[in-house]
N, C-alpha and C. Protein backbone atom coordinates (compact mmCIF):
# COMPACT_ATOMS: atom_id res chain seq x y z
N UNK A 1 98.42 29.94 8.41
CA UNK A 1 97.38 28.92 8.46
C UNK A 1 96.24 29.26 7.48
N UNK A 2 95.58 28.08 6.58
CA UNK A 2 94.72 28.42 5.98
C UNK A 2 93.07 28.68 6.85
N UNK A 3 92.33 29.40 6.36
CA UNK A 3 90.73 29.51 6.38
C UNK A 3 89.92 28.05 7.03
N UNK A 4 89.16 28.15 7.89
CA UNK A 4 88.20 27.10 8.58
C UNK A 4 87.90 26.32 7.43
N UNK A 5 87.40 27.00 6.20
CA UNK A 5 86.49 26.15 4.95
C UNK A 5 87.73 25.46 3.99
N UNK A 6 88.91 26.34 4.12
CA UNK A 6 90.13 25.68 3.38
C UNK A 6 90.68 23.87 4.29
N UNK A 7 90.52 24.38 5.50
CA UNK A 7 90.65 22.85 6.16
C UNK A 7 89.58 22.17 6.18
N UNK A 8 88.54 22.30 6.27
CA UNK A 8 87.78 21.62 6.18
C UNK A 8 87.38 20.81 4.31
N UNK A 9 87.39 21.88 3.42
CA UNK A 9 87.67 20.98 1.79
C UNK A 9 88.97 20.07 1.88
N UNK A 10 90.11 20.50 2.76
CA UNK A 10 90.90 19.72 1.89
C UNK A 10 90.99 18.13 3.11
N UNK A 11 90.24 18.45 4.58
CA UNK A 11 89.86 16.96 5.44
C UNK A 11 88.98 16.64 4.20
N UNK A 12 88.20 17.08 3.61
CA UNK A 12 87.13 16.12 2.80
C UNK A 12 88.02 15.70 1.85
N UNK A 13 89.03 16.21 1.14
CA UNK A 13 89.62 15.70 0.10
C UNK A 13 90.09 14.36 0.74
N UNK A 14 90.57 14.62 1.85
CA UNK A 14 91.95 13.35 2.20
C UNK A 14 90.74 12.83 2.73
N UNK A 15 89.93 12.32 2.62
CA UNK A 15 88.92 11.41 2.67
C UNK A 15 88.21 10.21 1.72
N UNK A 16 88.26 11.35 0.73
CA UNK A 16 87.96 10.69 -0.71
C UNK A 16 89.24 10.06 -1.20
N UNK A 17 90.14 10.37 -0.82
CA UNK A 17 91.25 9.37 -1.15
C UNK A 17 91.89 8.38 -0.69
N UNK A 18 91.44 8.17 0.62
CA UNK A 18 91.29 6.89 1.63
C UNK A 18 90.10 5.91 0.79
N UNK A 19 88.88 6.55 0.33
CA UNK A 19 88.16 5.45 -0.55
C UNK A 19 88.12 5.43 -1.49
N UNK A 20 89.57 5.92 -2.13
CA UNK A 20 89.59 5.91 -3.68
C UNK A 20 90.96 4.65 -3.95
N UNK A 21 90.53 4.40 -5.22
CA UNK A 21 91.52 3.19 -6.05
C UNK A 21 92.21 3.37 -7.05
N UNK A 22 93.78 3.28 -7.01
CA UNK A 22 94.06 3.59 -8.60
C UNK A 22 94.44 2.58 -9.34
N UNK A 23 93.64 2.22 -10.22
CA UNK A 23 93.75 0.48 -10.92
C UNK A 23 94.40 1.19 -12.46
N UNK A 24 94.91 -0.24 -12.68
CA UNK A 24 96.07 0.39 -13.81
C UNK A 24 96.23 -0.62 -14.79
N UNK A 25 96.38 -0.69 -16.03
CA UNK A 25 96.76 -2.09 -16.77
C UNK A 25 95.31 -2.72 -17.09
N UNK A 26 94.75 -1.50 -17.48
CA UNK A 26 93.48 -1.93 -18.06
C UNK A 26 93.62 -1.53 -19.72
N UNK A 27 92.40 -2.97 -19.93
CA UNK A 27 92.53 -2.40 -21.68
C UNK A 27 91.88 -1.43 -22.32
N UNK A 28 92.35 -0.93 -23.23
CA UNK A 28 92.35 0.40 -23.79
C UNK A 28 90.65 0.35 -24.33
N UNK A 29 90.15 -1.12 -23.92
CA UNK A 29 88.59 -1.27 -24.56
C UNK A 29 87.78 -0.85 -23.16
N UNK A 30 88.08 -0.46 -22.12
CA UNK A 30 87.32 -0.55 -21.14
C UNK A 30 86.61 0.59 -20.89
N UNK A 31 85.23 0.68 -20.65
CA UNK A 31 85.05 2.44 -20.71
C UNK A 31 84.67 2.17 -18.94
N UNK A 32 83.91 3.43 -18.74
CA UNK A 32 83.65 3.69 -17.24
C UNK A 32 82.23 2.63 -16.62
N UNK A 33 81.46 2.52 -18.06
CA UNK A 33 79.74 1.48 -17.25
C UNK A 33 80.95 0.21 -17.24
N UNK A 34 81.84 -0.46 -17.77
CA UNK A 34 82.24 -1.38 -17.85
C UNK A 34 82.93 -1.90 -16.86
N UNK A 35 83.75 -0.70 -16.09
CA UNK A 35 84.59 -0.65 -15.01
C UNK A 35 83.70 -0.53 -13.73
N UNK A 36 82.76 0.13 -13.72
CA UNK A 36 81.76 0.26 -12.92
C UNK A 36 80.99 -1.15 -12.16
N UNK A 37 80.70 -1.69 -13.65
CA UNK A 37 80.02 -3.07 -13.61
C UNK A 37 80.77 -4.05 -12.88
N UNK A 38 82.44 -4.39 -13.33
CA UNK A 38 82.96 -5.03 -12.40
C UNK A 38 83.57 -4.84 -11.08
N UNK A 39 83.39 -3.44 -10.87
CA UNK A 39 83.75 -3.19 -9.25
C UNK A 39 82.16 -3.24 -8.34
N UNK A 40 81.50 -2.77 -9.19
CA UNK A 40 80.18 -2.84 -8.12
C UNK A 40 79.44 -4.19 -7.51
N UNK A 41 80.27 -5.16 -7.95
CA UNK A 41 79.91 -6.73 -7.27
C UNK A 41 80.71 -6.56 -6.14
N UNK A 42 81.59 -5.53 -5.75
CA UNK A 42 82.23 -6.14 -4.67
C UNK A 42 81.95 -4.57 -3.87
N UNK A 43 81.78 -3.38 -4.05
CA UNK A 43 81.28 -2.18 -3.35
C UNK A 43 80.44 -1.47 -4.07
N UNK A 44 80.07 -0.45 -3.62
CA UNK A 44 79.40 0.64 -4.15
C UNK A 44 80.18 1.70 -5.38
N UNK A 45 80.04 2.05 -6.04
CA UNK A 45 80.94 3.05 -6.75
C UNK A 45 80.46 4.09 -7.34
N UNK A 46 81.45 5.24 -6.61
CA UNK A 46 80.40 6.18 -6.63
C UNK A 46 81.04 7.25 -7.69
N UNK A 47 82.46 7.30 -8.01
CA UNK A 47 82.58 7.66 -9.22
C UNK A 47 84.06 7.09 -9.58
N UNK A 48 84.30 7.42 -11.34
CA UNK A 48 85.36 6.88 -12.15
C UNK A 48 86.19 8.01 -12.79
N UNK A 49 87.04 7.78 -12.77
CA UNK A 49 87.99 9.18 -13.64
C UNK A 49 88.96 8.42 -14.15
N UNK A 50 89.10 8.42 -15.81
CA UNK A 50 90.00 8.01 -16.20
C UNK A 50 91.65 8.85 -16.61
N UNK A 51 92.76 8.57 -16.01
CA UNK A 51 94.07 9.24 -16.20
C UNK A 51 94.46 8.82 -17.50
N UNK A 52 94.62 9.97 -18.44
CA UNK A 52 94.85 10.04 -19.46
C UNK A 52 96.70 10.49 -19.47
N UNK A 53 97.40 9.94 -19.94
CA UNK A 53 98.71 10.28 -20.37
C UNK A 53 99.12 10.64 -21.84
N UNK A 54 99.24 11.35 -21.92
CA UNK A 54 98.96 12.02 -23.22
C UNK A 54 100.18 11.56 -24.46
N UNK A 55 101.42 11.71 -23.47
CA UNK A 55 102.63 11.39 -23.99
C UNK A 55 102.50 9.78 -24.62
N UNK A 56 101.69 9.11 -24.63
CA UNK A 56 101.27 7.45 -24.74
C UNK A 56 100.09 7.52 -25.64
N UNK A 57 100.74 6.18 -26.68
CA UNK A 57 99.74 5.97 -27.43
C UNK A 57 98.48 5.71 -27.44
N UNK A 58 97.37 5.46 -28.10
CA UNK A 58 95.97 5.70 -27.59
C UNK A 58 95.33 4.06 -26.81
N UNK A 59 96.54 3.06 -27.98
CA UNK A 59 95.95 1.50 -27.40
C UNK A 59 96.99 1.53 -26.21
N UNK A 60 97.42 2.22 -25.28
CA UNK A 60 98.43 1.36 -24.54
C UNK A 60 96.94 1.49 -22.97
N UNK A 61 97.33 0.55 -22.21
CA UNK A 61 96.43 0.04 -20.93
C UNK A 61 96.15 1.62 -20.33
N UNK A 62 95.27 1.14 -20.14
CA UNK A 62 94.67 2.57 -19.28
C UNK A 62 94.63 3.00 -17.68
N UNK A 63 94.77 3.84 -17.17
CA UNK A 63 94.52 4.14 -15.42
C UNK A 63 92.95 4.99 -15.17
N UNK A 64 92.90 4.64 -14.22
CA UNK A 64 92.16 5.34 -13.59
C UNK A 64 91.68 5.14 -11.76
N UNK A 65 90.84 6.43 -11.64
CA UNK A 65 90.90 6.21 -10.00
C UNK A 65 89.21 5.75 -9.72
N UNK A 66 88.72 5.16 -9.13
CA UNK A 66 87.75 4.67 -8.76
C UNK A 66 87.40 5.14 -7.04
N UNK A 67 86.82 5.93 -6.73
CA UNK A 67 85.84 5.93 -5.34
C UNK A 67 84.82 5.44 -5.16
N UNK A 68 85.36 4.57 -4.15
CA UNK A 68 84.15 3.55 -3.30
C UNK A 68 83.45 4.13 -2.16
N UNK A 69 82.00 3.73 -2.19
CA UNK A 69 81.79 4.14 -0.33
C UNK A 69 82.37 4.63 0.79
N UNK A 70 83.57 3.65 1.06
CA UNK A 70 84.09 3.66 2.09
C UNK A 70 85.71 3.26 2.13
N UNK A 71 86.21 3.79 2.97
CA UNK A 71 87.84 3.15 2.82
C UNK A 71 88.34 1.60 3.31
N UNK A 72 87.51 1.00 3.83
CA UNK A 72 87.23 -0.24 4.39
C UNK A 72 87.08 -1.17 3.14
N UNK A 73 85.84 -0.69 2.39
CA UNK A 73 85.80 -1.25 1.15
C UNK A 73 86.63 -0.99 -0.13
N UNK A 74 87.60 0.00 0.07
CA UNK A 74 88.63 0.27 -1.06
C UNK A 74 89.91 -0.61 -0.26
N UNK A 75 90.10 -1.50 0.65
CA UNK A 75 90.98 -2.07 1.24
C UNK A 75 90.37 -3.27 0.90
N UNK A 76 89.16 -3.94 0.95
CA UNK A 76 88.58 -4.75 0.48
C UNK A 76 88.98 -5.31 -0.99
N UNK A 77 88.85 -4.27 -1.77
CA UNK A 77 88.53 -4.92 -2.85
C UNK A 77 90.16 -5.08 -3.16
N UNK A 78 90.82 -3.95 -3.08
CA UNK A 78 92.49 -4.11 -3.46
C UNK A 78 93.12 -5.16 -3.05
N UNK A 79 92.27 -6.16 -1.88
CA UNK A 79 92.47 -7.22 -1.25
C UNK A 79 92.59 -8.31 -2.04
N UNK A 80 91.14 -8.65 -2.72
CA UNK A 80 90.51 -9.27 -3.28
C UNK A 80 91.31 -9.27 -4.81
N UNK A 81 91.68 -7.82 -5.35
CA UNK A 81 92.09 -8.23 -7.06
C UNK A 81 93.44 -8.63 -6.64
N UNK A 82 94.08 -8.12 -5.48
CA UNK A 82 95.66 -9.04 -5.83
C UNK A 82 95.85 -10.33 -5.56
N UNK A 83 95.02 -10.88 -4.73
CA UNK A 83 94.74 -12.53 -4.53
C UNK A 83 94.90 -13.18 -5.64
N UNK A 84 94.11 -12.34 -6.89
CA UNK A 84 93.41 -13.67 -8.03
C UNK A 84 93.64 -12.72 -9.23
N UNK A 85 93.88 -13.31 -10.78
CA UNK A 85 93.73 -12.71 -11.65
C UNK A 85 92.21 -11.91 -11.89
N UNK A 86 92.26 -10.87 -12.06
CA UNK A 86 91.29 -9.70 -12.93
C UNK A 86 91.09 -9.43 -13.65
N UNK A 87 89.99 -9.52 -14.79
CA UNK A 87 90.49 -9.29 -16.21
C UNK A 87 89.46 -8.68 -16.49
N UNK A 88 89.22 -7.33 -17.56
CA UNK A 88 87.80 -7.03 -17.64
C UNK A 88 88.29 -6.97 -19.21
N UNK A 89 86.87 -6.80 -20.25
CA UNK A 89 86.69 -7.43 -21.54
C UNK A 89 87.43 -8.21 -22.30
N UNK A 90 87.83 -9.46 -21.45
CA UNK A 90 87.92 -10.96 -22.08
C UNK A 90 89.50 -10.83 -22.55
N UNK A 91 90.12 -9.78 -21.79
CA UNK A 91 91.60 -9.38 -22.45
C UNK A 91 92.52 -10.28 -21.11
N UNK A 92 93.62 -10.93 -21.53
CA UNK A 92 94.43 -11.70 -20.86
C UNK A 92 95.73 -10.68 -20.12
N UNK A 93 94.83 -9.58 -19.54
CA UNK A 93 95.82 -8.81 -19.01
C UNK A 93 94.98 -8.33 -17.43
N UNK A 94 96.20 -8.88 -16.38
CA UNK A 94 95.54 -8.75 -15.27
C UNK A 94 95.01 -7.64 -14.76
N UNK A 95 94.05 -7.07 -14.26
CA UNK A 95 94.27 -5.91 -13.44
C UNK A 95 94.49 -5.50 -12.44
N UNK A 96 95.34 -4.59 -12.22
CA UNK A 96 96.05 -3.91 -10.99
C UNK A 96 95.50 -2.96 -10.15
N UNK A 97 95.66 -3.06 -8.59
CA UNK A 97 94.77 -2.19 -8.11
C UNK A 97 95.90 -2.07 -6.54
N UNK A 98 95.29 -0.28 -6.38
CA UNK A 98 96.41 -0.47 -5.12
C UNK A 98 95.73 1.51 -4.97
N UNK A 99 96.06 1.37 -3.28
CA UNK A 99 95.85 2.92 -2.98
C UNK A 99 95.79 4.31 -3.78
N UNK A 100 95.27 4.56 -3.55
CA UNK A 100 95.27 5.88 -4.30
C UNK A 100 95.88 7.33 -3.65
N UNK A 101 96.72 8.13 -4.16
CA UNK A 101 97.91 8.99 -3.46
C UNK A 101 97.07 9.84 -3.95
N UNK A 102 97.70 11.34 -3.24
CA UNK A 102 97.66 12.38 -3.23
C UNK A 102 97.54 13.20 -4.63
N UNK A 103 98.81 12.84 -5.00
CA UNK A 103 99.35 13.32 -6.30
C UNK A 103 98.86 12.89 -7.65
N UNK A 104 97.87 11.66 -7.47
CA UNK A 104 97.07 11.49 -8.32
C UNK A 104 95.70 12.41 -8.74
N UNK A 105 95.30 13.35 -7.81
CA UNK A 105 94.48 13.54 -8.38
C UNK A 105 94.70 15.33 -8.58
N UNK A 106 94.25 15.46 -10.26
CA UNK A 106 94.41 16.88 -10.37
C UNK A 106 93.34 18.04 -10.13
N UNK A 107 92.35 17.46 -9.37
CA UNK A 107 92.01 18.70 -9.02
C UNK A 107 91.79 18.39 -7.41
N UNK A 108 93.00 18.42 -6.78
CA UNK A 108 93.56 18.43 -5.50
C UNK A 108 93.26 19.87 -5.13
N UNK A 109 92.42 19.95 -3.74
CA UNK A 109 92.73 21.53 -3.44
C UNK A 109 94.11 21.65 -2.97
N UNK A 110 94.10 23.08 -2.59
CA UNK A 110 95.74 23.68 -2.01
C UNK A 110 95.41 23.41 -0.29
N UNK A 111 96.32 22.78 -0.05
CA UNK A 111 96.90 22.34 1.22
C UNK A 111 97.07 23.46 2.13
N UNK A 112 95.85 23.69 2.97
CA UNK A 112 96.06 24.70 4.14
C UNK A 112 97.33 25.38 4.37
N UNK A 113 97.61 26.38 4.35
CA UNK A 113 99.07 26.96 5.01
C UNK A 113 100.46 27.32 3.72
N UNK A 114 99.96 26.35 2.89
CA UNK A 114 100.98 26.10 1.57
C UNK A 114 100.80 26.93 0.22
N UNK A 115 102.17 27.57 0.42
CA UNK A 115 102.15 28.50 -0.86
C UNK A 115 103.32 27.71 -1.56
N UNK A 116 102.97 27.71 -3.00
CA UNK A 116 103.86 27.17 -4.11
C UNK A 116 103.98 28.45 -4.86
N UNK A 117 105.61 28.57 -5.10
CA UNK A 117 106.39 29.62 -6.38
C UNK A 117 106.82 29.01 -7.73
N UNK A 118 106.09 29.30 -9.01
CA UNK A 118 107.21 29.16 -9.56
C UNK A 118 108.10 29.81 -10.97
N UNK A 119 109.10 29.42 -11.34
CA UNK A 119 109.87 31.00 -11.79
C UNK A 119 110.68 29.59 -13.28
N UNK A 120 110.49 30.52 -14.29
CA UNK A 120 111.46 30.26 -15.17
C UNK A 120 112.58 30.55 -14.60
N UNK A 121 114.03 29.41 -15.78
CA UNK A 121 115.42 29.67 -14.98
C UNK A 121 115.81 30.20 -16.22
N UNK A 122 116.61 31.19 -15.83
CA UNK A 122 117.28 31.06 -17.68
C UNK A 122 118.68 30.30 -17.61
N UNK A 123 119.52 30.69 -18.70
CA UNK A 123 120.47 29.78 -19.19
C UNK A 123 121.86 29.87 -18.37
N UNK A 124 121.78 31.29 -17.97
CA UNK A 124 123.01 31.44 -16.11
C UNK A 124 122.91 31.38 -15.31
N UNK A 125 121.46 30.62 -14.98
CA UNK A 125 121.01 30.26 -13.61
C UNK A 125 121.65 28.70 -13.35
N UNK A 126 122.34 28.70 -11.82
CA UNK A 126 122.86 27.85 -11.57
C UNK A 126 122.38 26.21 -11.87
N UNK A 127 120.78 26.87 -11.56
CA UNK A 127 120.18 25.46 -11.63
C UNK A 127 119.61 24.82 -13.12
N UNK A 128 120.05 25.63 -13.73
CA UNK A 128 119.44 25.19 -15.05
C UNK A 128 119.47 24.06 -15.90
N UNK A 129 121.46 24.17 -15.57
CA UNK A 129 122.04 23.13 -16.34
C UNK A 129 121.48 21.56 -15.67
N UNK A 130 120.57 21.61 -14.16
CA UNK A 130 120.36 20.84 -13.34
C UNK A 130 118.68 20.35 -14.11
N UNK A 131 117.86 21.36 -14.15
CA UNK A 131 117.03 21.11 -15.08
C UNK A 131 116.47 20.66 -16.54
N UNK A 132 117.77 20.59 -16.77
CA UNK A 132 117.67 20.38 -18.32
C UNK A 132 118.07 18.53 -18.35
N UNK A 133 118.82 18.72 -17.08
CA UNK A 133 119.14 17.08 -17.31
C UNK A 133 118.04 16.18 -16.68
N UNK A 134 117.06 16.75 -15.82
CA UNK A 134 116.14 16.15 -15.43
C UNK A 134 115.35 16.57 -16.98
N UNK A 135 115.06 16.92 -17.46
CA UNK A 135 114.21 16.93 -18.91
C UNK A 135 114.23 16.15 -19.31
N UNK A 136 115.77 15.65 -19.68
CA UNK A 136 116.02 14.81 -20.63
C UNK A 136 116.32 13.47 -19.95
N UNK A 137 115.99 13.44 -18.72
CA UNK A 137 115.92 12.33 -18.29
C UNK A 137 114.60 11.86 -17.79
N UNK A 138 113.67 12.29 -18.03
CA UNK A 138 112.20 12.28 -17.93
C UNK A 138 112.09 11.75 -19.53
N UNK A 139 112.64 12.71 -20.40
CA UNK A 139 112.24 11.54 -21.77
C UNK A 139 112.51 10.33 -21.95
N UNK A 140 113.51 10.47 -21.71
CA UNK A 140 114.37 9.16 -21.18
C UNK A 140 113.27 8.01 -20.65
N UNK A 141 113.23 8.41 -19.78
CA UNK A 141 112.05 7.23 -18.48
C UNK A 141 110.60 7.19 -19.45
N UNK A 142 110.45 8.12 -20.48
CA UNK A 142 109.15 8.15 -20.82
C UNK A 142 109.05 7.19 -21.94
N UNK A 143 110.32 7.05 -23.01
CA UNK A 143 110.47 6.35 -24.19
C UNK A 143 110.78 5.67 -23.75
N UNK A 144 111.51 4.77 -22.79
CA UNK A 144 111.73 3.47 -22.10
C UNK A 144 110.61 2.79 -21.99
N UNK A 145 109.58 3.84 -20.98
CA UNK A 145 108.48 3.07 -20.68
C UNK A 145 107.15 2.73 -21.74
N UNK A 146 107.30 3.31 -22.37
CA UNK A 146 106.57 3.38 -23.31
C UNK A 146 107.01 2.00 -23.95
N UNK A 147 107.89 1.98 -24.35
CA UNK A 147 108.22 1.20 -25.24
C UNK A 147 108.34 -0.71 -24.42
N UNK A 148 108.30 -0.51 -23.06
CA UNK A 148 108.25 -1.96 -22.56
C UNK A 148 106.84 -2.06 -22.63
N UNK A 149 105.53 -0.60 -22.61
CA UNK A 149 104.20 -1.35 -22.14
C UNK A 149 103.79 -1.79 -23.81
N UNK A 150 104.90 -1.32 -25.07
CA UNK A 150 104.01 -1.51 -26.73
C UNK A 150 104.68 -3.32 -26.77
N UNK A 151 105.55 -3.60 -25.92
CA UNK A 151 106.06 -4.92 -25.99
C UNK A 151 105.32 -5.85 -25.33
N UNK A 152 105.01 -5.14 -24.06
CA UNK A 152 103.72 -5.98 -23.32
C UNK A 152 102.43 -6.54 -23.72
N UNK A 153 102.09 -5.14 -24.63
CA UNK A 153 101.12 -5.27 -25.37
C UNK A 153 100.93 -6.40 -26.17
N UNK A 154 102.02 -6.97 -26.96
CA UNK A 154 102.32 -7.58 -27.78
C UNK A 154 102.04 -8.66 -27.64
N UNK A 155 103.04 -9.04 -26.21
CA UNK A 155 102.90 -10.36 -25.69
C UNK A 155 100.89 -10.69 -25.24
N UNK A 156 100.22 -9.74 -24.79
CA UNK A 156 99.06 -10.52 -24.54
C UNK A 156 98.05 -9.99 -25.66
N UNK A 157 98.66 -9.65 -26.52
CA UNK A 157 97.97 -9.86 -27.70
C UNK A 157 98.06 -11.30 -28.56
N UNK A 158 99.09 -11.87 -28.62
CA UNK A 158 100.06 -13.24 -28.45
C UNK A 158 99.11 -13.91 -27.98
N UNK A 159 98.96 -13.64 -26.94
CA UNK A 159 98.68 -14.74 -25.54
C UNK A 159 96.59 -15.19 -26.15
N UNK A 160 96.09 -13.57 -26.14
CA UNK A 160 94.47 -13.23 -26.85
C UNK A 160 94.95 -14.31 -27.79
N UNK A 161 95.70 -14.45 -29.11
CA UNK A 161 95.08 -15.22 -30.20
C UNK A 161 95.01 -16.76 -29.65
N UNK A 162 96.05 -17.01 -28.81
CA UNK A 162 96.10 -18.30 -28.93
C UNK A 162 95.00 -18.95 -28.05
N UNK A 163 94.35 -18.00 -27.23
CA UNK A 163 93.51 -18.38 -26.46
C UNK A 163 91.96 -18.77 -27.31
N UNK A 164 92.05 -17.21 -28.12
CA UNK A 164 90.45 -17.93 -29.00
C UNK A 164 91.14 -18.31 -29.99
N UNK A 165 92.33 -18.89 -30.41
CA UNK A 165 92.37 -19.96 -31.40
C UNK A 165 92.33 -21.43 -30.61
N UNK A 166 92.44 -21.85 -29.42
CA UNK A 166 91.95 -22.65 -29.17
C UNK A 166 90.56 -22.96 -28.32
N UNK A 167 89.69 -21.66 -28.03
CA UNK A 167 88.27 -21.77 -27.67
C UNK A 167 87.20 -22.45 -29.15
N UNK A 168 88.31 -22.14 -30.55
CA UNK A 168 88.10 -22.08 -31.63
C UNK A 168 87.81 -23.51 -31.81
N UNK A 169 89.01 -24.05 -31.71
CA UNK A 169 89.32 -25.55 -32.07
C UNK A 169 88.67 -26.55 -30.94
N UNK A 170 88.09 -26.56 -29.39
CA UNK A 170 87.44 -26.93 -29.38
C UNK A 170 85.90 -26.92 -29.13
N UNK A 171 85.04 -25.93 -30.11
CA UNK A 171 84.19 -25.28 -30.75
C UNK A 171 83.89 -26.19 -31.94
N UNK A 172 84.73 -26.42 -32.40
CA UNK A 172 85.00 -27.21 -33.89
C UNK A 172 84.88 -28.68 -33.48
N UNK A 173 85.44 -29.25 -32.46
CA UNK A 173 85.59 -30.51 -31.46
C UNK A 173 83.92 -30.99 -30.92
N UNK A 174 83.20 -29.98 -30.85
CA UNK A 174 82.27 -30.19 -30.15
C UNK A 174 81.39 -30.50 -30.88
N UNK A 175 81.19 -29.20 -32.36
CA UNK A 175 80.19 -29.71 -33.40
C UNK A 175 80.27 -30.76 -34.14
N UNK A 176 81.17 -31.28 -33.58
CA UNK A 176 81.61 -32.25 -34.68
C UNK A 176 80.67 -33.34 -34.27
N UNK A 177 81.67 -33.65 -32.82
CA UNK A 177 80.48 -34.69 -31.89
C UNK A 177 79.16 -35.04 -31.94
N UNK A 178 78.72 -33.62 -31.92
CA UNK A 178 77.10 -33.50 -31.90
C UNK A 178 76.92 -34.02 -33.27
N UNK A 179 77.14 -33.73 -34.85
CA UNK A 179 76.71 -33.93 -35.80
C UNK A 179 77.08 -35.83 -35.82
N UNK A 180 77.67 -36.41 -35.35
CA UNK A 180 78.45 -37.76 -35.34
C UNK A 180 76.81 -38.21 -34.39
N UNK A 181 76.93 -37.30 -33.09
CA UNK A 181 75.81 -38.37 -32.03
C UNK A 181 74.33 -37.82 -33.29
N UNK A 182 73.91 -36.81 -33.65
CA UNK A 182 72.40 -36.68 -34.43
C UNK A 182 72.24 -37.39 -35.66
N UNK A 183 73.87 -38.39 -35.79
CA UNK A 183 73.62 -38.93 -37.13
C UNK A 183 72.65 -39.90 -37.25
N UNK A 184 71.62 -40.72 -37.82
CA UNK A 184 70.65 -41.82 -37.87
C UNK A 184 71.41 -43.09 -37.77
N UNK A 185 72.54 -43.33 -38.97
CA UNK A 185 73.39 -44.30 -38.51
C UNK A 185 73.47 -44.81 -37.02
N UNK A 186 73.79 -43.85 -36.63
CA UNK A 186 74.41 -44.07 -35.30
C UNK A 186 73.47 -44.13 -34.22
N UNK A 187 72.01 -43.79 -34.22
CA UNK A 187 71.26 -43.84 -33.42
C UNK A 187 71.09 -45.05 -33.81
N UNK A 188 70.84 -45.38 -34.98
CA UNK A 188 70.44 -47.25 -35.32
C UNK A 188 71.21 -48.48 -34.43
N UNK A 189 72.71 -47.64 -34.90
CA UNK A 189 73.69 -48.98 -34.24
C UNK A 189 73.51 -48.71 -32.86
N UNK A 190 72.96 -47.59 -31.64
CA UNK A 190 72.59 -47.11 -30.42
C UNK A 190 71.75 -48.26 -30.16
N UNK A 191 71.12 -48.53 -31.24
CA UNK A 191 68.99 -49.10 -30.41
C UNK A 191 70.04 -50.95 -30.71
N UNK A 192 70.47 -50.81 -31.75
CA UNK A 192 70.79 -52.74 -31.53
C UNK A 192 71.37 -53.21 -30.91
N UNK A 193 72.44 -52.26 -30.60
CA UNK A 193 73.28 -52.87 -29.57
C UNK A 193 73.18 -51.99 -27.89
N UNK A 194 71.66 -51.77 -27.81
CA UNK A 194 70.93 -51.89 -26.80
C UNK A 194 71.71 -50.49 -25.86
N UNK A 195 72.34 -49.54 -26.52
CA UNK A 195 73.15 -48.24 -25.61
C UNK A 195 71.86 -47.33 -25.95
N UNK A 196 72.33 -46.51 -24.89
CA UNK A 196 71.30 -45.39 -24.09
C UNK A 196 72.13 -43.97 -25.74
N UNK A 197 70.94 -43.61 -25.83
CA UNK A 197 71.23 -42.67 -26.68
C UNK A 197 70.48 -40.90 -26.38
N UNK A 198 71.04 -39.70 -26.62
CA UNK A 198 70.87 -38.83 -25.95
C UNK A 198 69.01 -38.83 -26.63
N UNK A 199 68.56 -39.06 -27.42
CA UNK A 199 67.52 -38.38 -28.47
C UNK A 199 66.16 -39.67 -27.83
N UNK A 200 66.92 -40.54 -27.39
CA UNK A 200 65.98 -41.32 -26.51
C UNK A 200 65.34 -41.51 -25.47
């Protein structure tokens, strides 16, 4: 059994992770005041840590864990973003939000009572040949995934132009109007044929 103060850090740990969030599929533009800003309309937030994957390029969506106040309000809000699209800096990519585990966070204390070993295998160790195929099947899962989130990417990068190419066009729609209604012409033909005009 571990130490009074060893159970007691690691009840506080499993605490902070009842009011923590791990939101995911954020854009690579988002920093921490930004993330901050849009969770704190709905709780308190009391800190941000962003999960860096190293093996992944620098634009691909970002993770991180967010602690709220309370675990009430980290059930709250995870409530709230899967209801409705989420989007933070104007990017057409939803955000994802859902419990936060154990194994997410790396500076987890050691678990009362629990000792971890561990041992290089060499090349006549039974289990080796067992390890090597999990290696290479971890790259495997890693270049797969990688490569569906640079496709994803793609698509709502896609999705971004066409959106401000048409915030664009009717932008263009609008000034137009206005320069047509401030024309004099047209306030003239307004007053004779007796129509209500905005400048009047």
């Amino acid at each position: 059994m571990g130490s009074s103060a060893e159970e007691e850090e690691y009840a506080a740990f499993l605490e902070k992770v009842k009011r923590t969030i791990y939101f995911d599929n954020l854009s690579p533009q988002v920093t921490e005041s930004v993330l901050k800003t849009g969770i704190d309309q709905f709780a308190t937030v009391k800190s941000v840590k962003f999960i860096h994957i190293y093996h992944e390029p620098s634009d691909m969506p970002l993770n991180a864990l967010v602690e709220l106040d309370s675990p009430a309000k980290a059930k709250e809000v995870i409530s709230v973003i899967s209801q409705r699209p989420f989007m933070m800096c104007g990017m057409p990519r939803p955000v994802r939000a859902r419990q936060a585990e154990l194994e997410m966070f790396d500076d987890r204390p050691k678990k009362p009572g629990r000792k971890i070993e561990c041992q290089w295998l060499k090349p006549d160790d039974p289990n080796f040949k067992v390890a090597q195929e999990l290696k290479q099947l971890t790259l495997k899962h890693t270049a797969e995934a990688t490569r569906f989130m640079e496709l994803q990417l793609k698509e709502e990068e896609e999705l971004h132009k066409q959106q401000t190419d048409k915030v664009k066009q009717q932008y263009g729609k609008l000034k137009r109007i206005e320069s047509i209604v401030a024309d004099e012409n047209v306030k003239r033909l307004a007053r004779y044929y007796n129509l209500h005009h905005p400048d009047d």
